[in-house]
Protein backbone atom coordinates (compact mmCIF):
# COMPACT_ATOMS: atom_id res chain seq x y z
CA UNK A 1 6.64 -17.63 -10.01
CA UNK A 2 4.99 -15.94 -13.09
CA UNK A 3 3.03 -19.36 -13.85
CA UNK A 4 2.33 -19.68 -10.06
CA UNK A 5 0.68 -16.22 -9.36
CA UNK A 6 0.61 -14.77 -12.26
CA UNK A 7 3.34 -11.79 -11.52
CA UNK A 8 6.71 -11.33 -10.71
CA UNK A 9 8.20 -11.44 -7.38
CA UNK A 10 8.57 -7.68 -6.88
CA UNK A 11 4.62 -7.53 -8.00
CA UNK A 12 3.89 -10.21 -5.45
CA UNK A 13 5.92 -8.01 -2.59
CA UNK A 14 4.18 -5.07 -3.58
CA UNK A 15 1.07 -6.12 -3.61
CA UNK A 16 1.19 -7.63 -0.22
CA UNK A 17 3.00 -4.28 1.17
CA UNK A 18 -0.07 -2.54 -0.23
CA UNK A 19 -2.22 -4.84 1.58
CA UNK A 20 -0.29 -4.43 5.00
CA UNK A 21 -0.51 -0.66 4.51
CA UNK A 22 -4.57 -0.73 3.38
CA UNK A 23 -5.33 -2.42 7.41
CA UNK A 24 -2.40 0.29 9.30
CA UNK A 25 -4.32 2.88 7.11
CA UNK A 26 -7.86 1.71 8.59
CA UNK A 27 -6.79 0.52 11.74
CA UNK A 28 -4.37 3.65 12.99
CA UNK A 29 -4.10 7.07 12.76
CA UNK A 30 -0.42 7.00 11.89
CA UNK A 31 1.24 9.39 9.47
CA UNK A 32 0.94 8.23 5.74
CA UNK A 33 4.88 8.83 5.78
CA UNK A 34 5.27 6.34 8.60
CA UNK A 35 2.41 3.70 7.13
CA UNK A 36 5.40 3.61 4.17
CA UNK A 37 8.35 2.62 6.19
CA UNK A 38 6.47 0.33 8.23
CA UNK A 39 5.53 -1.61 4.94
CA UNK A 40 9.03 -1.29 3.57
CA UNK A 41 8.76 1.42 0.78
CA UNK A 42 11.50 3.18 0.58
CA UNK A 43 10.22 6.68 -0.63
CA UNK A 44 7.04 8.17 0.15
CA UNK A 45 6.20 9.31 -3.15
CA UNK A 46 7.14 5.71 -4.62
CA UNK A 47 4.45 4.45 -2.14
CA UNK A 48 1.81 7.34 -3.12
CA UNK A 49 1.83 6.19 -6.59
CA UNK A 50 2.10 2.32 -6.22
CA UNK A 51 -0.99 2.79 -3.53
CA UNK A 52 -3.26 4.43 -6.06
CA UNK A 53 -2.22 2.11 -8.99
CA UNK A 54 -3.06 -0.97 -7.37
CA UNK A 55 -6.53 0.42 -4.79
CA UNK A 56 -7.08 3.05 -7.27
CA UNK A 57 -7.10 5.60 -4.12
CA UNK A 58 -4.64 7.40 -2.53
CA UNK A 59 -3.84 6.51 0.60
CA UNK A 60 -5.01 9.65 2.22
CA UNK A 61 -8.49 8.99 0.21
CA UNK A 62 -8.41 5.31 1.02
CA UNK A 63 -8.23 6.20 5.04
CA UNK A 64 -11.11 9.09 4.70
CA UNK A 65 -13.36 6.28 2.73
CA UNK A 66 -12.80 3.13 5.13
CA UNK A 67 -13.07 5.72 7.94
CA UNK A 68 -17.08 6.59 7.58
């Protein structure tokens, strides 16, 4: 899978969770809590920080900047 897309399979999954979460953050005004354990993250703080590694935002910053 490495040679494929150039990560692993748990940096494929995560990735694409982050990119489920990025359109519930835009599109809804649910909790950031509940955006985690509808994209299958298992803590919120494991989300928080796996959010702002790969957008670079938090998820509370990314909703306030897609938002204006």
């Amino acid at each position: 899978m490495k040679k494929t897309f150039g990560c692993t399979p748990l940096e494929y999954l995560t990735r694409h969770r982050i990119e489920q979460a990025k359109q519930i953050l835009i599109h809804t005004d649910d909790p950031i809590g509940r955006v985690a354990e509808q994209t299958g993250f298992g803590s919120f703080p494991y989300f928080v920080r796996s959010f702002a590694r790969y957008t670079g935002h938090t998820p509370k910053s990314f909703r306030q900047l897609y938002r204006k």
